[in-house]
C-alpha atoms as a PDB file:
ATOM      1  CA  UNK A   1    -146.832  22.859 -84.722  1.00  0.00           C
ATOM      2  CA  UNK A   2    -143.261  21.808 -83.492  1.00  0.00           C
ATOM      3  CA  UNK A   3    -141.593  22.759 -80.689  1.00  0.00           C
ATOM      4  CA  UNK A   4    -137.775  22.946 -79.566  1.00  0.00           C
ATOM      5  CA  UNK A   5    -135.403  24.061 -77.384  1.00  0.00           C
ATOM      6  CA  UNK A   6    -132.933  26.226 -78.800  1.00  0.00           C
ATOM      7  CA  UNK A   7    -129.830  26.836 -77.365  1.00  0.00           C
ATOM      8  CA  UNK A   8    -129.483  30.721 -75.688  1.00  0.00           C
ATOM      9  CA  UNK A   9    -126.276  33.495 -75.739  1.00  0.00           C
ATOM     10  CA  UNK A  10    -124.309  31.958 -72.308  1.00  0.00           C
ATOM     11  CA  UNK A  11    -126.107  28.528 -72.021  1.00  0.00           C
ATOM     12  CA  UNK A  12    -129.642  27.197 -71.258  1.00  0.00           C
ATOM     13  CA  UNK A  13    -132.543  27.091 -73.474  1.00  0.00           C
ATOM     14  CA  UNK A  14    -135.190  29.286 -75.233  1.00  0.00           C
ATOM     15  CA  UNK A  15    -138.721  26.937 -75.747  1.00  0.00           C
ATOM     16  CA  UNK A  16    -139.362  28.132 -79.365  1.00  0.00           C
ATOM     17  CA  UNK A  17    -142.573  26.765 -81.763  1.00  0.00           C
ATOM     18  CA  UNK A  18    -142.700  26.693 -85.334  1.00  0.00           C
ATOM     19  CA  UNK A  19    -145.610  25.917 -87.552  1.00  0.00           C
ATOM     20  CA  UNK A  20    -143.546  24.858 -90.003  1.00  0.00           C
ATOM     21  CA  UNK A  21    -145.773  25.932 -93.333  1.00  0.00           C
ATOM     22  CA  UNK A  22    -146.469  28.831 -95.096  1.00  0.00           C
ATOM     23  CA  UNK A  23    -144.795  30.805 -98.084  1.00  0.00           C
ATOM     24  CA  UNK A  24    -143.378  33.592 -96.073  1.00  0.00           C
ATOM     25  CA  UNK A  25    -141.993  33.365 -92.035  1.00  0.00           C
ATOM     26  CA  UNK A  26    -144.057  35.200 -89.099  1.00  0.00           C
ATOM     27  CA  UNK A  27    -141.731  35.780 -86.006  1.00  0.00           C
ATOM     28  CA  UNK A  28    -144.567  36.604 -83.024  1.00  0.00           C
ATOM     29  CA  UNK A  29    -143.230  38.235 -80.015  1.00  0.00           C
ATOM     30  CA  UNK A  30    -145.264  37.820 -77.340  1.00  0.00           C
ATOM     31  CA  UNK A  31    -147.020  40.203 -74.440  1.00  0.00           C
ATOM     32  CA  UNK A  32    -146.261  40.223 -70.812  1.00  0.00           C
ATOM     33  CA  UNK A  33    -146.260  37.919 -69.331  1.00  0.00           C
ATOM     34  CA  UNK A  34    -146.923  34.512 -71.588  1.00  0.00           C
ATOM     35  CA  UNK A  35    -145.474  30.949 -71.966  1.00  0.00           C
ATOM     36  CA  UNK A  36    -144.287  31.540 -75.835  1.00  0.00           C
ATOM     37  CA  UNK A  37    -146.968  28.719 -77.060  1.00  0.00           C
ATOM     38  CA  UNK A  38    -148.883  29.764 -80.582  1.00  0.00           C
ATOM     39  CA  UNK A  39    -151.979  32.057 -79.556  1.00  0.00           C
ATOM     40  CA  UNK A  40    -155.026  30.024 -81.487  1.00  0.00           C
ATOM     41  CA  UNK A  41    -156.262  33.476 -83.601  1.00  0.00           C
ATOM     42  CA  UNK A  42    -153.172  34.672 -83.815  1.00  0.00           C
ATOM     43  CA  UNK A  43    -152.184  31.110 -85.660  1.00  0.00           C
ATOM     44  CA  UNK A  44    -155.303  31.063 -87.727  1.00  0.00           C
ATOM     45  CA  UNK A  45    -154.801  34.299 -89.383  1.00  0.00           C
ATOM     46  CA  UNK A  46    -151.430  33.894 -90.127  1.00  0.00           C
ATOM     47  CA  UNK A  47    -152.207  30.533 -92.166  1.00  0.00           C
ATOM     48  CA  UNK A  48    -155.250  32.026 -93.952  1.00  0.00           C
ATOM     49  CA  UNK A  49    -152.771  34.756 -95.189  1.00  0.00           C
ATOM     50  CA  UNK A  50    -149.886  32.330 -95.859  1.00  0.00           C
ATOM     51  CA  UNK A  51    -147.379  33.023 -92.640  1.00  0.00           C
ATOM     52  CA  UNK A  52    -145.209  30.162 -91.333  1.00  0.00           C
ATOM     53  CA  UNK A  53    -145.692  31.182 -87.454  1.00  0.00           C
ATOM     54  CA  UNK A  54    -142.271  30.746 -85.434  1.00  0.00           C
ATOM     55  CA  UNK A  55    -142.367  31.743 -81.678  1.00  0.00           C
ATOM     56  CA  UNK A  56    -140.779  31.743 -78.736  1.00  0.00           C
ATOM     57  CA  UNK A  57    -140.986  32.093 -74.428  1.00  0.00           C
ATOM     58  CA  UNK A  58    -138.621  34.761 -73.610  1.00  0.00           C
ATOM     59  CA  UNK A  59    -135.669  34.246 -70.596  1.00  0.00           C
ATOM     60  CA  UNK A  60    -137.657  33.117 -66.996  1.00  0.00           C
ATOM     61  CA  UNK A  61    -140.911  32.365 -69.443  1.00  0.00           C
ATOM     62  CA  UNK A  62    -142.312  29.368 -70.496  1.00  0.00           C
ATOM     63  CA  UNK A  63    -139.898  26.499 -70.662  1.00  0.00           C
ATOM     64  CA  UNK A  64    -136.970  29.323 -70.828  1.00  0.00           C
ATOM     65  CA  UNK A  65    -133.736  29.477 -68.727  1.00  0.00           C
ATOM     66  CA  UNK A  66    -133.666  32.702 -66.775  1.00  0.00           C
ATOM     67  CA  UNK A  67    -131.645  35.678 -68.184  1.00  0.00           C
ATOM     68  CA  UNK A  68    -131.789  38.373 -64.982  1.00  0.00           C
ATOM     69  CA  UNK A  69    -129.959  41.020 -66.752  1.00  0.00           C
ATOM     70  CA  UNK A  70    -130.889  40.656 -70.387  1.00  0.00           C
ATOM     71  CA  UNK A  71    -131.694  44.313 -72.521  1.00  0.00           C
ATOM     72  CA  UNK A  72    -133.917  44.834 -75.091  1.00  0.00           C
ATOM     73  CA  UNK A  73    -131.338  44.515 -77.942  1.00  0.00           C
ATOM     74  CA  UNK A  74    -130.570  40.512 -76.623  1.00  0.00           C
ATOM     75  CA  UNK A  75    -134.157  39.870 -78.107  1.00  0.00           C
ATOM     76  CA  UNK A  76    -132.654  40.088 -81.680  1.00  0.00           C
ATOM     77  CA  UNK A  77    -130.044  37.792 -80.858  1.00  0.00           C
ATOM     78  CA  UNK A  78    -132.477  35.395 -79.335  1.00  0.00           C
ATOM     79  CA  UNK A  79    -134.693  35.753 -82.076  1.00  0.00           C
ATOM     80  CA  UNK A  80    -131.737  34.984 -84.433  1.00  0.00           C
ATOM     81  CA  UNK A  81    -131.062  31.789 -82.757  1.00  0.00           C
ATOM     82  CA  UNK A  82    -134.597  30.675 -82.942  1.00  0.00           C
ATOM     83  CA  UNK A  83    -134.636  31.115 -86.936  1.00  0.00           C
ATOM     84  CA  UNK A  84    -131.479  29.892 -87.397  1.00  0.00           C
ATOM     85  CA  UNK A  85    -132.628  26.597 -85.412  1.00  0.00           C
ATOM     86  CA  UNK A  86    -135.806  26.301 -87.533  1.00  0.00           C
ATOM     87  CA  UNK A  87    -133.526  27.153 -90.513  1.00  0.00           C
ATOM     88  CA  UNK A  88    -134.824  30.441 -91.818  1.00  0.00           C
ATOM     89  CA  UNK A  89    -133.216  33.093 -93.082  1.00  0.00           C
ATOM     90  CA  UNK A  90    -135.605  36.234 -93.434  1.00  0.00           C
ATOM     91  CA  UNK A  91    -138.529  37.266 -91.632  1.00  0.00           C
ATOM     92  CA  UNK A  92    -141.483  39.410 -90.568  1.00  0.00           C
ATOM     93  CA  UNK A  93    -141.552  40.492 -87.273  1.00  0.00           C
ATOM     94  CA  UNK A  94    -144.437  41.499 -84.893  1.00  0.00           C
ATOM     95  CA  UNK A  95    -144.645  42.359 -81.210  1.00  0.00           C
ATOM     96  CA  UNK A  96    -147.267  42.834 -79.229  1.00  0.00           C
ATOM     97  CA  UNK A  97    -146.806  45.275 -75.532  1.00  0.00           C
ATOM     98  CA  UNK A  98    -143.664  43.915 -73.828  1.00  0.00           C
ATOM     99  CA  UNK A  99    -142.774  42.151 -76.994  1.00  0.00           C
ATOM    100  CA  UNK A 100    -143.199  45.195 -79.238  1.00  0.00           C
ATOM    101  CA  UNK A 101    -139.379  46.454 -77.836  1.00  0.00           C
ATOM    102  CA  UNK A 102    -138.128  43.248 -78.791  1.00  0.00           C
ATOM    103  CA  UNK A 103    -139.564  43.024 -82.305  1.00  0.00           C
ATOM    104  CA  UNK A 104    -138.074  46.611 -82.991  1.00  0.00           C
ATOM    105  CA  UNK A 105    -134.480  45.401 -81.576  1.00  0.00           C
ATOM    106  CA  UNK A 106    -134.901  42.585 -84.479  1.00  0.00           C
ATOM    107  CA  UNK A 107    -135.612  45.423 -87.250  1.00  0.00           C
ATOM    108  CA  UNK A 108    -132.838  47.513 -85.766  1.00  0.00           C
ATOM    109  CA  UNK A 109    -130.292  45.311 -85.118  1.00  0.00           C
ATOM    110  CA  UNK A 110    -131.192  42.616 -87.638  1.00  0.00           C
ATOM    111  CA  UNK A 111    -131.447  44.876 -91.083  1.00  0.00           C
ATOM    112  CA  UNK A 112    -130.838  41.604 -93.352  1.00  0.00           C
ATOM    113  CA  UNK A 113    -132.988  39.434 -92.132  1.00  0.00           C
ATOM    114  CA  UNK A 114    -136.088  41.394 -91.155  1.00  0.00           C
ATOM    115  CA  UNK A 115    -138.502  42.215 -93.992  1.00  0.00           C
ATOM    116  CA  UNK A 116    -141.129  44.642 -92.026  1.00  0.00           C
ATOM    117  CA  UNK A 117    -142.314  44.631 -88.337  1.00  0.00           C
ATOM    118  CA  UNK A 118    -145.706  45.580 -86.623  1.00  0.00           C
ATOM    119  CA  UNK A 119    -145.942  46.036 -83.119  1.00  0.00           C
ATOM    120  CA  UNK A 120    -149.153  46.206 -81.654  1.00  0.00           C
ATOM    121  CA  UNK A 121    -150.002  48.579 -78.273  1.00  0.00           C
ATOM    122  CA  UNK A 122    -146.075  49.144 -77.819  1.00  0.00           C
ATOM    123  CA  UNK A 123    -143.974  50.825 -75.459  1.00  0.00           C
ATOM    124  CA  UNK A 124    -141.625  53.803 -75.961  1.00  0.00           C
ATOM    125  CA  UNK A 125    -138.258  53.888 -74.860  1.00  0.00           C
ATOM    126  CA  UNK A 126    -138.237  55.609 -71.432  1.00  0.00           C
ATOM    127  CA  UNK A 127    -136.792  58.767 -71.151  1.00  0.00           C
ATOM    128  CA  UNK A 128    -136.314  59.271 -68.092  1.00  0.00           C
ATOM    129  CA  UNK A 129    -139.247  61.684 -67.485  1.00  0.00           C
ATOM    130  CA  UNK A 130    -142.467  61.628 -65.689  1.00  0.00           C
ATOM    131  CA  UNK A 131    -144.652  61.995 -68.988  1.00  0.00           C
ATOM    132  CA  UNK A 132    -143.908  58.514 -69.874  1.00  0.00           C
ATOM    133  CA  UNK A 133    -146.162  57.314 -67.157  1.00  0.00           C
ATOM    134  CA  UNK A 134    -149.035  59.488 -67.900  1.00  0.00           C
ATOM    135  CA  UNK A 135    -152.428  58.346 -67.902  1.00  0.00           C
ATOM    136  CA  UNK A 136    -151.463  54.634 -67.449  1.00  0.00           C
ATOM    137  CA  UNK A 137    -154.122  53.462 -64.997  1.00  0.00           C
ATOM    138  CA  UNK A 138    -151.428  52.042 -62.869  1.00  0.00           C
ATOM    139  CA  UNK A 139    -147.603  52.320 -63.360  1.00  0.00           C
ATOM    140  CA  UNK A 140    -146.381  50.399 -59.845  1.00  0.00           C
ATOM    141  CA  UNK A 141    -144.573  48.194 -61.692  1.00  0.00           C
ATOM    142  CA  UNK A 142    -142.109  49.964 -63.950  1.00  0.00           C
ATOM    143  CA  UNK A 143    -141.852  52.544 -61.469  1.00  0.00           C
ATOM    144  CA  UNK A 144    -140.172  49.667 -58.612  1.00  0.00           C
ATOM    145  CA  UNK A 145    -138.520  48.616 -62.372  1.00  0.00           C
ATOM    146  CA  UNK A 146    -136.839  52.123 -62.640  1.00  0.00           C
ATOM    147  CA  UNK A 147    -135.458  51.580 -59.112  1.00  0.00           C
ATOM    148  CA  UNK A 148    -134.084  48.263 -60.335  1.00  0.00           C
ATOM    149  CA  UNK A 149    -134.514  44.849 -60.269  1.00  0.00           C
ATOM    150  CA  UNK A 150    -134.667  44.209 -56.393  1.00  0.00           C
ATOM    151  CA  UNK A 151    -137.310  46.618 -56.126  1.00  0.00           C
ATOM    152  CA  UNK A 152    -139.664  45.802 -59.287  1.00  0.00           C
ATOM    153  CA  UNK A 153    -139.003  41.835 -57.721  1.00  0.00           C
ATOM    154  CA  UNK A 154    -139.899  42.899 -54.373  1.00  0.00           C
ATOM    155  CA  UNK A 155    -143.383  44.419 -55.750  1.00  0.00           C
ATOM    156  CA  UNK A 156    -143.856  41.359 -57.439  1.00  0.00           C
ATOM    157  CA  UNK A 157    -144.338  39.240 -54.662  1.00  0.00           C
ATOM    158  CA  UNK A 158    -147.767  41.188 -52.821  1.00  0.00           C
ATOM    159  CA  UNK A 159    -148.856  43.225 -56.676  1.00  0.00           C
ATOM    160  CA  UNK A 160    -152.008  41.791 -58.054  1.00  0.00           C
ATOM    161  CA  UNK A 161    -153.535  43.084 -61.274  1.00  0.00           C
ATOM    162  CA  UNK A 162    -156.015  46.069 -60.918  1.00  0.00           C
ATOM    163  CA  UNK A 163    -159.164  44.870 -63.400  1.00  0.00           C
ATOM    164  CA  UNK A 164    -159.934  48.744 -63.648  1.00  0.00           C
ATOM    165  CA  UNK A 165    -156.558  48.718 -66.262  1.00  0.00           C
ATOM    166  CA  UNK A 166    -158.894  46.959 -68.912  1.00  0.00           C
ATOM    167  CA  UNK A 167    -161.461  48.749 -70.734  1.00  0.00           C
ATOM    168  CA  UNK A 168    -164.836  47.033 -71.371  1.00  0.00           C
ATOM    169  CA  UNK A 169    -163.601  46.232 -75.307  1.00  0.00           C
ATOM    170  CA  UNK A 170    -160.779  44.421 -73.348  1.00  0.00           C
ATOM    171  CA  UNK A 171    -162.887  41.918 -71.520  1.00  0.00           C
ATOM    172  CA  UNK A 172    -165.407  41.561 -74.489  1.00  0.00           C
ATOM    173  CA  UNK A 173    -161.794  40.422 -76.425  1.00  0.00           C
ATOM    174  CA  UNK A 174    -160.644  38.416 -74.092  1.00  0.00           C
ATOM    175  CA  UNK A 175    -164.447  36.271 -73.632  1.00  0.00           C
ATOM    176  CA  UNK A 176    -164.480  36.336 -76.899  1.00  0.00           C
ATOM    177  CA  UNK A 177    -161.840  35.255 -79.805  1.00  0.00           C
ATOM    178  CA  UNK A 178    -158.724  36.233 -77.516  1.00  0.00           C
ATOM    179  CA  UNK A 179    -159.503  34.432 -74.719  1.00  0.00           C
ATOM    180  CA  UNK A 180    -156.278  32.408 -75.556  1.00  0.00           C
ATOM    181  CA  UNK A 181    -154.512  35.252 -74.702  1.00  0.00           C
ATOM    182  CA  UNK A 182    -155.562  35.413 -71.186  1.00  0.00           C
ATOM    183  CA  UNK A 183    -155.307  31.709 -70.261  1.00  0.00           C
ATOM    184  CA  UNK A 184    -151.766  31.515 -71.626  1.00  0.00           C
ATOM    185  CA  UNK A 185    -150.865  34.906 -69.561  1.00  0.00           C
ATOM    186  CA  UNK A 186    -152.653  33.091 -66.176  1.00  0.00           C
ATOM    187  CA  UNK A 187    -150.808  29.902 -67.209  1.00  0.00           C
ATOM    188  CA  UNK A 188    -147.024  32.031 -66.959  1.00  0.00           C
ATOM    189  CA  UNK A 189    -148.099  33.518 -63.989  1.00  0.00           C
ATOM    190  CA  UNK A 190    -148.241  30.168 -62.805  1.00  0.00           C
ATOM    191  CA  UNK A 191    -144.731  29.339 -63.161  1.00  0.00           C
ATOM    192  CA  UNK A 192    -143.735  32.765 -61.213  1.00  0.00           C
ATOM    193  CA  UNK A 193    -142.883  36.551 -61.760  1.00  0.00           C
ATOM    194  CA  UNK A 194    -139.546  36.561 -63.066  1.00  0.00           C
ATOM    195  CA  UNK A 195    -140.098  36.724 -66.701  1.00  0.00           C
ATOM    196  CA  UNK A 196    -142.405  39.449 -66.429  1.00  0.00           C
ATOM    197  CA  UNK A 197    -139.710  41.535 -63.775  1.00  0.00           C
ATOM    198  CA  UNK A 198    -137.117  41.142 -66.407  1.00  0.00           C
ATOM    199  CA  UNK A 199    -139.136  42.640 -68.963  1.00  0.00           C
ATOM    200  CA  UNK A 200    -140.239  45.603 -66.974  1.00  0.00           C
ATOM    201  CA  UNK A 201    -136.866  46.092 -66.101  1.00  0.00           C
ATOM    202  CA  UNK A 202    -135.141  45.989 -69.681  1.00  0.00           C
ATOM    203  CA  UNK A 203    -137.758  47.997 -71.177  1.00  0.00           C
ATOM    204  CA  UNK A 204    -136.524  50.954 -68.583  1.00  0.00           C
ATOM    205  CA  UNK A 205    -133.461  50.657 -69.242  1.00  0.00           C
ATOM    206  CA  UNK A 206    -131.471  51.907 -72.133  1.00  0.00           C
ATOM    207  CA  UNK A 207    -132.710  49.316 -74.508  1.00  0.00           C
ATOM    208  CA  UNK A 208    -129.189  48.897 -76.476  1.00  0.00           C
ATOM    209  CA  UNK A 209    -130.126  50.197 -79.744  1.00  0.00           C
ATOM    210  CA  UNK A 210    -131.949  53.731 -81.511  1.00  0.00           C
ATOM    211  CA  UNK A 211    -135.508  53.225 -82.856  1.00  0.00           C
ATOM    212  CA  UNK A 212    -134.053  56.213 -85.404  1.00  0.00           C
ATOM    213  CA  UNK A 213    -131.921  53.496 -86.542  1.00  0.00           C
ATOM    214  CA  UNK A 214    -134.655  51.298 -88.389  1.00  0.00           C
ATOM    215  CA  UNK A 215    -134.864  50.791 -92.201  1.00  0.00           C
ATOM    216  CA  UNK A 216    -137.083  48.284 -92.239  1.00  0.00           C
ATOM    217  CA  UNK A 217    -141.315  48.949 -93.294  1.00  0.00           C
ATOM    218  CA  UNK A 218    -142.245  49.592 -89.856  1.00  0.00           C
ATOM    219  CA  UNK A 219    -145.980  49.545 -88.799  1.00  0.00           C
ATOM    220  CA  UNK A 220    -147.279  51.204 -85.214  1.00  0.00           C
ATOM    221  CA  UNK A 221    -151.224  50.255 -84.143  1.00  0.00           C
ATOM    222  CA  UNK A 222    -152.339  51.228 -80.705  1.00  0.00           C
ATOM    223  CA  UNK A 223    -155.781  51.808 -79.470  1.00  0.00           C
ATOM    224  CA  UNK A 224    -156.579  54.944 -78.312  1.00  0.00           C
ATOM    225  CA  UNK A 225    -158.125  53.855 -75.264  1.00  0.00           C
ATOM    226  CA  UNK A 226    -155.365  51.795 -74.141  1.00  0.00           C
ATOM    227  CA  UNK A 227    -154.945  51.927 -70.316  1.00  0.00           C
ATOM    228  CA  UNK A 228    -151.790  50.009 -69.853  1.00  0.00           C
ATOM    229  CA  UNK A 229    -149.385  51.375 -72.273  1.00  0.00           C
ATOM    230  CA  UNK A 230    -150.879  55.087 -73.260  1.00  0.00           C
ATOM    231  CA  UNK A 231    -151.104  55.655 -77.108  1.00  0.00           C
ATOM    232  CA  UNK A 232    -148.927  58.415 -76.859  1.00  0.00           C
ATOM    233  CA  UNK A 233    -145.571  55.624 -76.964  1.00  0.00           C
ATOM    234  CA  UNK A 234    -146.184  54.426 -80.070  1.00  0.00           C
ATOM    235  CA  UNK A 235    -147.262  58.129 -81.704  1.00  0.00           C
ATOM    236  CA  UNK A 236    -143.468  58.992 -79.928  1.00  0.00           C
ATOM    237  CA  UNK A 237    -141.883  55.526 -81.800  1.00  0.00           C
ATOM    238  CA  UNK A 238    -144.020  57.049 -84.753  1.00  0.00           C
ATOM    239  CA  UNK A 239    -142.145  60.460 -84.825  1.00  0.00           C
ATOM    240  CA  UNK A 240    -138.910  58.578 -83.896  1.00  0.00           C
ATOM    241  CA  UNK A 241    -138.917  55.893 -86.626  1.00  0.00           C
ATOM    242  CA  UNK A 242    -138.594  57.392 -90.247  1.00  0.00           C
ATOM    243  CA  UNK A 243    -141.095  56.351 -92.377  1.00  0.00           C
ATOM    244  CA  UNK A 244    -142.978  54.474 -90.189  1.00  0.00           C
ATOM    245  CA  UNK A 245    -147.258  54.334 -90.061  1.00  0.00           C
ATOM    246  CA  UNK A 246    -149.362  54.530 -86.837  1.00  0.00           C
ATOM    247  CA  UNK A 247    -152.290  53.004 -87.422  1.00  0.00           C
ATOM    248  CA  UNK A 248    -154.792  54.662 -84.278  1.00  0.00           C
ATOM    249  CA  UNK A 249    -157.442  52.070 -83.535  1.00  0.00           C
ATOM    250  CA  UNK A 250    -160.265  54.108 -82.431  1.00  0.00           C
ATOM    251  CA  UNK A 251    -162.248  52.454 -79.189  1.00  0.00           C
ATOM    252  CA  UNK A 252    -159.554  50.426 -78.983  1.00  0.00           C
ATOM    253  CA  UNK A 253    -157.893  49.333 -75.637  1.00  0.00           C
ATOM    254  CA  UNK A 254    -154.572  47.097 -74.328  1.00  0.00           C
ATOM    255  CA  UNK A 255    -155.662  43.614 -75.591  1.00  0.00           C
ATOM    256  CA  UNK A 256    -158.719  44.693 -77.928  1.00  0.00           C
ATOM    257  CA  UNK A 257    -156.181  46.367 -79.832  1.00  0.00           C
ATOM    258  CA  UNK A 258    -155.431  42.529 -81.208  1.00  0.00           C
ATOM    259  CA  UNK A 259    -158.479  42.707 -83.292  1.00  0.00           C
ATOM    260  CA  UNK A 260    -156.219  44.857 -85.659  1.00  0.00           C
ATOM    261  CA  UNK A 261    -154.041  41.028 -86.148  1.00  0.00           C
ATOM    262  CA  UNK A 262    -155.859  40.425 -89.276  1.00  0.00           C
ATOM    263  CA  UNK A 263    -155.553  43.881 -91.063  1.00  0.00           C
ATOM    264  CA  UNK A 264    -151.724  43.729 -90.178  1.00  0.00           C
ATOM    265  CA  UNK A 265    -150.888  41.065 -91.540  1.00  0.00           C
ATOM    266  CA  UNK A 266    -152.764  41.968 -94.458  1.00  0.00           C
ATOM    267  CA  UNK A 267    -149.843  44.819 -94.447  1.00  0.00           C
ATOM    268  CA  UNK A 268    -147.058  42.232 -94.018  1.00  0.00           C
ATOM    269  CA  UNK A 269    -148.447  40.158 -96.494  1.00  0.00           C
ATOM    270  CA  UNK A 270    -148.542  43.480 -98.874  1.00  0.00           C
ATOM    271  CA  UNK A 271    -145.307  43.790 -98.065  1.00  0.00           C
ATOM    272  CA  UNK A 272    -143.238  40.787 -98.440  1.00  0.00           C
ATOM    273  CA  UNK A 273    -145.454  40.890-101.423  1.00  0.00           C
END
């Protein structure tokens, strides 16, 4: 695994990782929050299935320059920089929660280069309604995001995560295989909140591009007992994206929904096939 720093839209620096082998190109966009480093079983079962793994730490994340300001739709760019740097031309993409949006801006907004995308427990577009909020177990934070950036920062600085918004599958995941996943989270929390504020806040915001748009394969898994981001976004992206499958993981929550990795990328691999 290789890393870089690849130069961003306006200056600075996106920390980007490539694996560097495999027949066809992965392009992982992370959760919320997370460093952009290779999760371990995300890595391993993109090899056994023949994936070259590129990643990379969104704006404020990771080794990234800040970005206050950036949408949804910059993600394509920024993931258009990153293959470009690594020298590829066409690619998979798949997104998991906060990085689902930005995988979707790559199929919309990227139509020649991106083969197929998954996104895994992802979020809707917000309309502007109440319903888009229901039954998350706690919805503080893109609430003070709707208000804007001062607010959802403001939040940021006394908000600690409510353990109640995991369901027991969660925690067995994360002791188990994923744990990865929450040491690289803990480990951008670290460096500080902006990454994660910036997210919240684009993903409320018009994100600069229709899901409608989309010609790409697109596949939609969520678990149905996902507390963080209700299943009822991606059965909306579902009805919104034509074509696209939902793949309903039953017992399922936010980060045991990951389990599905393997069986999607059986799908990619199918596929680019």
């Amino acid at each position: 695994m290789r890393d870089a720093d690849v130069p961003a839209a306006g200056g600075g620096t996106l920390r980007a990782y490539d694996s560097g082998a495999g027949e066809s190109v992965l392009l992982w966009h992370p959760g919320s929050p997370h460093t952009g480093a290779p999760l371990a079983p995300l890595a391993a079962a993109a090899a056994e299935r023949g994936f070259r793994l590129v990643t990379y730490a969104r704006p404020s994340y990771g080794a990234s320059t800040p970005r206050p300001g950036r949408s949804i739709a910059d993600g394509a760019g920024d993931a258009a920089r990153v293959a470009d740097a690594f020298g590829v031309r066409r690619f998979a993409v798949m997104g998991y929660s906060g990085g689902g949006p930005h995988a979707l801006a790559c199929a919309a907004l990227l139509p020649d280069r991106v083969t197929a995308a998954v996104t895994l427990a992802c979020l809707a577009p917000f309309p502007g309604t109440d319903d888009w909020f229901a039954t998350m177990a706690s919805d503080r934070a893109l609430r003070a995001a709707v208000a804007g950036r001062g607010a959802r920062a403001r939040l940021a600085e006394t908000d600690a995560f409510d353990p109640e918004t995991f369901t027991t599958a969660d925690w067995a995941a994360l002791s188990g295989a994923w744990g990865p996943l929450g040491e690289d989270a803990q480990a951008a929390e670290r460096i500080g909140p902006d990454g994660l504020v910036d997210d919240d806040v684009a993903v409320v915001r018009p994100w600069g591009f229709e899901v409608g748009t989309i010609t790409a394969p697109v596949l939609l898994v969520h678990g149905d007992e996902d507390r963080v981001v209700p299943y009822a976004h991606s059965a909306r992206l579902h009805r919104d994206i034509p074509g696209s499958a939902l793949w309903p993981r039953r017992g399922a929550g936010h980060v045991s929904v990951l389990e599905a990795s393997p069986d999607a990328l059986d799908w990619l691999a199918a596929i680019s096939g």
